[in-house]
N, C-alpha and C. Protein backbone atom coordinates (compact mmCIF):
# COMPACT_ATOMS: atom_id res chain seq x y z
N UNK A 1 -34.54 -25.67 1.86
CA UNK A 1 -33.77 -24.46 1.81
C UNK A 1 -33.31 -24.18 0.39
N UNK A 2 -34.39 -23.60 -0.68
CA UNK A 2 -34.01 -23.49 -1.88
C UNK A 2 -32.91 -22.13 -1.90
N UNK A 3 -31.99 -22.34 -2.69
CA UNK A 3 -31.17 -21.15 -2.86
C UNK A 3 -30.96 -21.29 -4.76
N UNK A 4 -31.31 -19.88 -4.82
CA UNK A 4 -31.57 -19.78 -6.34
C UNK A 4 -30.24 -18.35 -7.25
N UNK A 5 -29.59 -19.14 -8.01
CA UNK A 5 -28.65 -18.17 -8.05
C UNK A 5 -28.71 -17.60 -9.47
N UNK A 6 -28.74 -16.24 -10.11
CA UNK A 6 -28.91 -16.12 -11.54
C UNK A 6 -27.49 -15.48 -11.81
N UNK A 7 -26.83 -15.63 -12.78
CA UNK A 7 -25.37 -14.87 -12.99
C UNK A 7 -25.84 -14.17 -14.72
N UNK A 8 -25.44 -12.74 -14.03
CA UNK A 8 -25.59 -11.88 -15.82
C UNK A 8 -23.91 -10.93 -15.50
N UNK A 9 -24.05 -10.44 -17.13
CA UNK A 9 -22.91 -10.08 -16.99
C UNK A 9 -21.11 -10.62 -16.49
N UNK A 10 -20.46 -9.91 -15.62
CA UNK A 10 -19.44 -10.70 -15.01
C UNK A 10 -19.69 -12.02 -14.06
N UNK A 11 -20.90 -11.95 -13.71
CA UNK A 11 -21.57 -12.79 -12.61
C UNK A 11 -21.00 -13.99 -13.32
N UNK A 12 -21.30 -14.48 -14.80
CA UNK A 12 -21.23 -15.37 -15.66
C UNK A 12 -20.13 -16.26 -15.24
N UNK A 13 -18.84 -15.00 -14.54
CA UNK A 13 -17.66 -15.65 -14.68
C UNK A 13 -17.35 -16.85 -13.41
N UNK A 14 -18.02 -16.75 -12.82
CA UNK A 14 -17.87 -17.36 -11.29
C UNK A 14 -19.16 -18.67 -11.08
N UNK A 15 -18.48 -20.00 -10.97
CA UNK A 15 -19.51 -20.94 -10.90
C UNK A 15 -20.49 -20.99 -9.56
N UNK A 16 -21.72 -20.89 -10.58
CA UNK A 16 -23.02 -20.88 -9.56
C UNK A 16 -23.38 -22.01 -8.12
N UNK A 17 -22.56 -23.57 -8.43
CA UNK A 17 -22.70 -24.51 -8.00
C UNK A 17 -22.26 -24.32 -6.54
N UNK A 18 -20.74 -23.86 -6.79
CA UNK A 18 -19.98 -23.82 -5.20
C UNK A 18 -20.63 -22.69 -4.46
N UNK A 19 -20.99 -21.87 -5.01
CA UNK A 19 -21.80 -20.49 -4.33
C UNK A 19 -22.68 -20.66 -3.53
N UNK A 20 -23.83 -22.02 -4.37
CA UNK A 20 -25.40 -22.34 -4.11
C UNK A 20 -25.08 -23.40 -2.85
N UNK A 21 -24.21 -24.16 -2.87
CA UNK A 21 -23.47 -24.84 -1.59
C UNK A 21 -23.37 -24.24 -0.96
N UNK A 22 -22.36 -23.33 -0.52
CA UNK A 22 -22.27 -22.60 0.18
C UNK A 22 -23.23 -21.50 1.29
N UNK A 23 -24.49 -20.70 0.28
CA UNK A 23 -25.00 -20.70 1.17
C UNK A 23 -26.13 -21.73 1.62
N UNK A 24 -26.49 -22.76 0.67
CA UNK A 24 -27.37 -23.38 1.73
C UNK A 24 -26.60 -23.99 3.02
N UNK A 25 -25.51 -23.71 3.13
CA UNK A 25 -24.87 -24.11 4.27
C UNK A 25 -24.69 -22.77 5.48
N UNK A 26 -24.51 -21.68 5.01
CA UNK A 26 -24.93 -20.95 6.02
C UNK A 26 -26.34 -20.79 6.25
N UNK A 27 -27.24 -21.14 5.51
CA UNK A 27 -28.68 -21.18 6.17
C UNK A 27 -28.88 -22.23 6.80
N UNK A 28 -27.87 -23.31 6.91
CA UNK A 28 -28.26 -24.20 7.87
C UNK A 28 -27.97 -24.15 9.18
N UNK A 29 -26.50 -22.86 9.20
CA UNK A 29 -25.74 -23.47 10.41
C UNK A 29 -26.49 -22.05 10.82
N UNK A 30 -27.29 -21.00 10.04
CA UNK A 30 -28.33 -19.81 10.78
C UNK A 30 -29.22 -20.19 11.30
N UNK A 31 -29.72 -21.78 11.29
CA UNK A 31 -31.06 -22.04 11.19
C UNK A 31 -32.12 -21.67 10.42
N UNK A 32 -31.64 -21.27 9.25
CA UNK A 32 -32.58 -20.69 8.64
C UNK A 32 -33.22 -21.73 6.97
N UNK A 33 -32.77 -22.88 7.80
CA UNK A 33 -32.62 -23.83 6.39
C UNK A 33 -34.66 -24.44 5.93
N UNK A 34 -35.47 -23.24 6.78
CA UNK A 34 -36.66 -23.65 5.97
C UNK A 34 -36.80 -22.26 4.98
N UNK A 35 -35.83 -21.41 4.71
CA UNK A 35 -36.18 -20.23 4.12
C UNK A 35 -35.26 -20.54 2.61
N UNK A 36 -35.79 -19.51 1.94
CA UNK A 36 -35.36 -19.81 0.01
C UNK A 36 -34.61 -18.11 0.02
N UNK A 37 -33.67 -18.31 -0.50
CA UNK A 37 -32.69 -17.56 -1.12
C UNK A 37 -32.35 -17.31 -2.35
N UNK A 38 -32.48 -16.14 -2.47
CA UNK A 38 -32.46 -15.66 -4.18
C UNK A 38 -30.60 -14.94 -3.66
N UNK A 39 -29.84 -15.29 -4.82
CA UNK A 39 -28.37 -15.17 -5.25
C UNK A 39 -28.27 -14.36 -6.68
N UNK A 40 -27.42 -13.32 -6.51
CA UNK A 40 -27.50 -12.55 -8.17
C UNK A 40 -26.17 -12.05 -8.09
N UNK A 41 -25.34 -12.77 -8.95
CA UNK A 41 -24.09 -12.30 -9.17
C UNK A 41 -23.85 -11.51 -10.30
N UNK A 42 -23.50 -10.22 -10.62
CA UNK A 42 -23.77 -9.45 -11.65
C UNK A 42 -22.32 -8.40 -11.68
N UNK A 43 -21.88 -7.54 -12.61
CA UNK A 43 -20.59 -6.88 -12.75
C UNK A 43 -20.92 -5.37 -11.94
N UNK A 44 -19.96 -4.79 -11.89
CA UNK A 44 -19.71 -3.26 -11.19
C UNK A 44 -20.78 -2.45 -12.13
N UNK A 45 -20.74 -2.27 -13.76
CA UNK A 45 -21.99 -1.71 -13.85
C UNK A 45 -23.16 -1.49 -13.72
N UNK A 46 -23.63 -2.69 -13.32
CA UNK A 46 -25.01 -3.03 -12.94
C UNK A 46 -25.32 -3.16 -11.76
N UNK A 47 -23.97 -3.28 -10.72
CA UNK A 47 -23.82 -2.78 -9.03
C UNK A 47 -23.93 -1.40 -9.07
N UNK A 48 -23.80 -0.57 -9.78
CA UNK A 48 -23.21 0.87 -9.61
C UNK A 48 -25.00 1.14 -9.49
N UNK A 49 -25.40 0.37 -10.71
CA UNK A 49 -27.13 1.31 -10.79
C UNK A 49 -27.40 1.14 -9.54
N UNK A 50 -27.38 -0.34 -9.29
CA UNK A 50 -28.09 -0.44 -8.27
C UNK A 50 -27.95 0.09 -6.55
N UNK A 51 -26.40 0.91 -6.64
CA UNK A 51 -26.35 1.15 -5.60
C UNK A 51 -26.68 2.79 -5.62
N UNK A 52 -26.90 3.37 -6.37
CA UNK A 52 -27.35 4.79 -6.99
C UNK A 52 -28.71 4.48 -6.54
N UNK A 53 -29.58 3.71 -7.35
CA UNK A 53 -30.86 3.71 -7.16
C UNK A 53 -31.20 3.79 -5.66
N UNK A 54 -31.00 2.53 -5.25
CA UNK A 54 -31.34 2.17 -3.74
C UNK A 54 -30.57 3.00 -2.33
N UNK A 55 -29.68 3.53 -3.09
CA UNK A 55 -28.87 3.90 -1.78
C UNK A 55 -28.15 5.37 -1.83
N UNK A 56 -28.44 6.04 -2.79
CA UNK A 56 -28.17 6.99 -3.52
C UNK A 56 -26.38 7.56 -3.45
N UNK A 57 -25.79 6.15 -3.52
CA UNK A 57 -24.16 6.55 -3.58
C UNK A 57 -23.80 5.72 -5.25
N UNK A 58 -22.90 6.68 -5.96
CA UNK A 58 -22.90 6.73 -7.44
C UNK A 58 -21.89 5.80 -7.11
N UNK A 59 -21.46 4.82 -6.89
CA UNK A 59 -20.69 3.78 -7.34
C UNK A 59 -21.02 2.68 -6.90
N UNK A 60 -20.19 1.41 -7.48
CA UNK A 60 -20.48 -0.26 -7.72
C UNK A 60 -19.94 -0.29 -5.95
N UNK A 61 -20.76 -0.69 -5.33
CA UNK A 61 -20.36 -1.45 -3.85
C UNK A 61 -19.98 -2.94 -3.83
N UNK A 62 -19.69 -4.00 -3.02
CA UNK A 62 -19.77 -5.70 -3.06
C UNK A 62 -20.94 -6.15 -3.21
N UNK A 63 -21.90 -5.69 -2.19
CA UNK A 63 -22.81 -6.92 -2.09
C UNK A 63 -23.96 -5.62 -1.16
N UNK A 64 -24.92 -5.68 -1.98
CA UNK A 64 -26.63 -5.32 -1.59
C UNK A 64 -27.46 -6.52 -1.14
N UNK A 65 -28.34 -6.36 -0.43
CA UNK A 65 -29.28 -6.95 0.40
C UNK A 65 -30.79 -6.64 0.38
N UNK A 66 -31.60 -7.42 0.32
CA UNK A 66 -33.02 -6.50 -0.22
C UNK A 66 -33.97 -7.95 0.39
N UNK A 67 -34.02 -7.59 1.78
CA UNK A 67 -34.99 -8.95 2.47
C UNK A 67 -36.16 -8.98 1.66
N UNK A 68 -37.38 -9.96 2.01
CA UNK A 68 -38.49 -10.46 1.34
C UNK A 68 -39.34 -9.71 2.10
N UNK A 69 -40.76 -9.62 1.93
CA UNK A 69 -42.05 -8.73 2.59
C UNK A 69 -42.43 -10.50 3.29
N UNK A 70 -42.39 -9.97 4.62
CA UNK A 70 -42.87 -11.28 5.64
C UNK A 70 -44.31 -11.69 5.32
N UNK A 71 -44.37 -12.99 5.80
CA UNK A 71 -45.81 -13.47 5.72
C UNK A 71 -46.26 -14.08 3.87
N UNK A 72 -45.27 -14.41 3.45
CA UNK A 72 -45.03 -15.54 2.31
C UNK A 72 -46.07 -16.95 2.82
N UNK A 73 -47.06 -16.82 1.57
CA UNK A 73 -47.96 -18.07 1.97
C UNK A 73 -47.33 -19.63 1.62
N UNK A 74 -47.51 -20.50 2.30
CA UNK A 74 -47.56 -22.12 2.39
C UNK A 74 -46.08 -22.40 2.66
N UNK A 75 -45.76 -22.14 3.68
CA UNK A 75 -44.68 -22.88 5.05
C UNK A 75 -43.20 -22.45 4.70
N UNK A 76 -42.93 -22.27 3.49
CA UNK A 76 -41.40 -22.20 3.22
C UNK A 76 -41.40 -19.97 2.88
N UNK A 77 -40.21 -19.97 3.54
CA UNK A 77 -40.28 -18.17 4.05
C UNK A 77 -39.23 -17.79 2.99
N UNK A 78 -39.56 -16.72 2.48
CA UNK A 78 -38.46 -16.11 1.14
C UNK A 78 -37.43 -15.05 2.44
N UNK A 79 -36.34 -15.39 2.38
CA UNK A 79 -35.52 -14.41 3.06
C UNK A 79 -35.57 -13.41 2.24
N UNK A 80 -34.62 -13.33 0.67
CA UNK A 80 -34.58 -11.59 0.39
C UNK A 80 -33.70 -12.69 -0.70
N UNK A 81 -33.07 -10.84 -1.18
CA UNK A 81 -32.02 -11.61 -2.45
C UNK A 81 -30.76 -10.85 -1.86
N UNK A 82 -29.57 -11.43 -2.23
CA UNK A 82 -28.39 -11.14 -2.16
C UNK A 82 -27.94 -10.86 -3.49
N UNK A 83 -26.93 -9.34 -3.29
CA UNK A 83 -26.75 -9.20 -5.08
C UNK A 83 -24.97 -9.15 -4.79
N UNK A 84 -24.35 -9.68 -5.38
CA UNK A 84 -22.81 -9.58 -4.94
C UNK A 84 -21.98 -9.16 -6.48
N UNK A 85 -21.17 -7.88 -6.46
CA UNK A 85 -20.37 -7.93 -7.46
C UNK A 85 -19.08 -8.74 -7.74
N UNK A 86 -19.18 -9.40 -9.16
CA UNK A 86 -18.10 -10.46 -8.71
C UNK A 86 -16.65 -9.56 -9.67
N UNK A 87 -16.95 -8.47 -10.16
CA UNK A 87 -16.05 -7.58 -10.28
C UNK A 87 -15.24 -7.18 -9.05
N UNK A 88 -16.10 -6.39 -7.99
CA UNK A 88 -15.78 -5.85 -7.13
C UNK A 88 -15.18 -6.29 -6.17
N UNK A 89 -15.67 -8.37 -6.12
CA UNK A 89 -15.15 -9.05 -5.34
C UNK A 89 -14.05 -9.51 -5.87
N UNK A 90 -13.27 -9.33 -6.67
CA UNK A 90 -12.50 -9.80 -7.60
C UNK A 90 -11.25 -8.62 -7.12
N UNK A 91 -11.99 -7.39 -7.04
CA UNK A 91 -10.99 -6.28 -6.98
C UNK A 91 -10.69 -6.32 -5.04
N UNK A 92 -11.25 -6.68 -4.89
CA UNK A 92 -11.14 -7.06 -2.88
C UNK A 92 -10.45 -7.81 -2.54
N UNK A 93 -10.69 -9.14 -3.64
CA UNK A 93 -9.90 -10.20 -3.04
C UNK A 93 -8.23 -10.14 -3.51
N UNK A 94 -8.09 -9.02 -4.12
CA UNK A 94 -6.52 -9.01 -4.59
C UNK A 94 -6.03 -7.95 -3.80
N UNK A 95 -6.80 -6.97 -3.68
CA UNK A 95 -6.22 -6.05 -2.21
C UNK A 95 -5.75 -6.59 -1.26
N UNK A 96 -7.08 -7.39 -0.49
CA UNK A 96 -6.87 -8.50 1.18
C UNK A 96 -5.76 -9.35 0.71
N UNK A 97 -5.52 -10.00 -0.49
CA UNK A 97 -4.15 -11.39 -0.69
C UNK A 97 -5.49 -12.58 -0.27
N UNK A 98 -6.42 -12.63 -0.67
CA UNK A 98 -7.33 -13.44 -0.44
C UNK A 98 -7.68 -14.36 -1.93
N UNK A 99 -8.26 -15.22 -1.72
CA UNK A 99 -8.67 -16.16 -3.38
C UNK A 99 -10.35 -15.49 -3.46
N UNK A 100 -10.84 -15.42 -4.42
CA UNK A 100 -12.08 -14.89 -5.20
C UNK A 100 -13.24 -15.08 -4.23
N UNK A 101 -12.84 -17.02 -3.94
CA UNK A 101 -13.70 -18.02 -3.55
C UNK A 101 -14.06 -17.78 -2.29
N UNK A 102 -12.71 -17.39 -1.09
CA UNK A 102 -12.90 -16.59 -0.02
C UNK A 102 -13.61 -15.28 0.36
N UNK A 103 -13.34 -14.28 -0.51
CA UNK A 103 -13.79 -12.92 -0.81
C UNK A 103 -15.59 -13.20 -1.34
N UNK A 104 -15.86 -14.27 -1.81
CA UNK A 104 -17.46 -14.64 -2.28
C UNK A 104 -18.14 -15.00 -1.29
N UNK A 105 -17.02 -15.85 -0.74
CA UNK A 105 -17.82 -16.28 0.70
C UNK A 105 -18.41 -15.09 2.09
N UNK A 106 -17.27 -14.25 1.99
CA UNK A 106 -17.53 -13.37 2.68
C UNK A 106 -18.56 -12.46 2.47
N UNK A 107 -18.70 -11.84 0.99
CA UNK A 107 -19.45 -10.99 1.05
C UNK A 107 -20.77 -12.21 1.08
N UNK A 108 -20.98 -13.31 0.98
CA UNK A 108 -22.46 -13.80 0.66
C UNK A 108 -22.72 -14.23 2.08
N UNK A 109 -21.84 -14.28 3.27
CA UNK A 109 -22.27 -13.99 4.73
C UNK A 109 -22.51 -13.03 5.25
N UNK A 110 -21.98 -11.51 4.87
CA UNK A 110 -22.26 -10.25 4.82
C UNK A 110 -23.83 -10.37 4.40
N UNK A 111 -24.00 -10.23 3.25
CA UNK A 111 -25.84 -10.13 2.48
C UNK A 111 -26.74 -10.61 3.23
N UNK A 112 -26.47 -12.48 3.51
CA UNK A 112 -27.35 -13.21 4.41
C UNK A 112 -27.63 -12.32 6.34
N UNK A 113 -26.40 -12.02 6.69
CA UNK A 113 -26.58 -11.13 8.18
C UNK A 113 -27.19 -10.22 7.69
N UNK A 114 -27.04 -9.40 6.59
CA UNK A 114 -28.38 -8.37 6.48
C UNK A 114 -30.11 -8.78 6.52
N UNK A 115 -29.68 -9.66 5.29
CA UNK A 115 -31.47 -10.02 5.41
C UNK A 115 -31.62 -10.57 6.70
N UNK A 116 -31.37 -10.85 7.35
CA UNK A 116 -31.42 -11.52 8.55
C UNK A 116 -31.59 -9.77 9.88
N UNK A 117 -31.62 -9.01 9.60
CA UNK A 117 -31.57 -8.00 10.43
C UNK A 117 -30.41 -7.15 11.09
N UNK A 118 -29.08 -7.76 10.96
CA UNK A 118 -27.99 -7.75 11.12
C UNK A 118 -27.59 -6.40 10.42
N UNK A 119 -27.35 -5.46 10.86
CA UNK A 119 -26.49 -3.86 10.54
C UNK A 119 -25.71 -3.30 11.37
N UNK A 120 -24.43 -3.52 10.33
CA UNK A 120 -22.92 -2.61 11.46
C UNK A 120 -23.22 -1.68 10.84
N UNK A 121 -24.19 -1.11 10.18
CA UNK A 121 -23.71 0.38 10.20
C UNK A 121 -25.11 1.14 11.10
N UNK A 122 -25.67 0.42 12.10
CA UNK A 122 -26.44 1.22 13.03
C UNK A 122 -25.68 1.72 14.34
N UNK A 123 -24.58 0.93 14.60
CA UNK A 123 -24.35 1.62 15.97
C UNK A 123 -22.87 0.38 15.83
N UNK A 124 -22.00 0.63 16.99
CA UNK A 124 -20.39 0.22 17.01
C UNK A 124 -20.65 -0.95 17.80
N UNK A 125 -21.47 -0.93 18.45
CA UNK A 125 -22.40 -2.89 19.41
C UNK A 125 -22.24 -3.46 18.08
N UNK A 126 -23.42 -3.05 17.56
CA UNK A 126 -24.27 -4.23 16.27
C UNK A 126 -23.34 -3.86 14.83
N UNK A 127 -21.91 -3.37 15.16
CA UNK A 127 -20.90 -3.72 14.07
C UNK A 127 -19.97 -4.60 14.78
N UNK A 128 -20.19 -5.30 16.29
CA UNK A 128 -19.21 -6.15 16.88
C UNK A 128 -19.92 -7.32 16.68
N UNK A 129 -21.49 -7.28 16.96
CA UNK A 129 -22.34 -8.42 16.91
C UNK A 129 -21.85 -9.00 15.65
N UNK A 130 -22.42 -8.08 14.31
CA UNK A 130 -21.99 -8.90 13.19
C UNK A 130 -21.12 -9.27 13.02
N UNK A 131 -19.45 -8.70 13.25
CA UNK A 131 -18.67 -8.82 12.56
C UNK A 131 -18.46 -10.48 13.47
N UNK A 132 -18.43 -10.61 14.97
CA UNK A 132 -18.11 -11.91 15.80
C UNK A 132 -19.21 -12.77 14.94
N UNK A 133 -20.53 -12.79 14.63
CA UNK A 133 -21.49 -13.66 13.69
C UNK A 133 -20.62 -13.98 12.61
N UNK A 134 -20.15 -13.14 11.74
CA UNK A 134 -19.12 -13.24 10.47
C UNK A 134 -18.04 -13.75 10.54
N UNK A 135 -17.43 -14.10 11.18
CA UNK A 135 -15.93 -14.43 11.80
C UNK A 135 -16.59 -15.84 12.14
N UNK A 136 -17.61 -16.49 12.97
CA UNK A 136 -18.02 -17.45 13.50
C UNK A 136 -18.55 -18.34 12.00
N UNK A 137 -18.93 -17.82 11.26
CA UNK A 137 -19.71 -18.59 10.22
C UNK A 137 -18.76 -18.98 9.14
N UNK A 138 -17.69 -17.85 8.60
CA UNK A 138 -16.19 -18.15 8.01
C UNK A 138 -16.01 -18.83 8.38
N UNK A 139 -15.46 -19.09 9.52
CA UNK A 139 -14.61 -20.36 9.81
C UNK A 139 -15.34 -22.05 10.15
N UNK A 140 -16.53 -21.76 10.55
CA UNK A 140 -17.45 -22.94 10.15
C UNK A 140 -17.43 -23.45 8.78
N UNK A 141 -16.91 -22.33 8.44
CA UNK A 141 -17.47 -23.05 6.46
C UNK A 141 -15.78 -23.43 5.94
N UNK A 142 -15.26 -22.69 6.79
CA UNK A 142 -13.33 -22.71 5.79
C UNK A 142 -12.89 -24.14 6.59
């Protein structure tokens, strides 16, 4: 279960180690611990492009999701990449009264339920599914 994390920009500011723990531990308790995970922690400017580009809303969001094209040759499966602002999570976790470390965790269980197929924003079911998945995996890990 490779999990691969690159930090540019603000990303820089937040250690890669406890992150890369972290989720290979929710890919274990997903079952998903034969799949490789790409991690990109990067600042609100470089969230903003990317959420313009891909999603066509002009501002920095938390955390984008961008699964892998299935059918990856020789046994080990690329889930997708997770992109998390650690600006944005920074600005969340002082709203909620939450620590950074909590607010990281969350959004990098958020990203993983996406690549994974997981969308509350298709219907008010599959925003209960996730959010009870999200709530279940937090507290496995806290």
């Amino acid at each position: 279960m490779p999990v691969e994390i690159v930090r540019r920009g603000a990303g820089k500011q937040y250690p890669a180690n406890k992150l890369k723990r972290v989720a290979a531990t929710i890919l274990k308790l997903l079952k998903e611990d034969h799949t490789e995970l790409s991690v990109a922690l990067i600042g609100n400017g470089e969230m903003r492009k990317l959420n313009s580009r891909y999603r066509k809303k002009h501002y920095p969001t938390d955390v984008l999701s961008f699964p892998a094209a299935a059918g990856m040759p020789g046994g080990l499966q690329l889930l997708g990449d997770v992109i998390i602002s650690v600006d944005k999570a920074r600005e969340q976790a002082k709203e909620r009264g939450r620590s950074l470390d909590e607010e990281m965790m969350t959004l990098l269980i958020h990203g993983v339920l996406h690549l994974l197929g997981y969308d509350h924003e298709r219907s008010a079911k599959d925003a209960r599914i996730m959010g009870r998945l999200e709530e279940k995996l937090y507290r496995a890990l806290w």
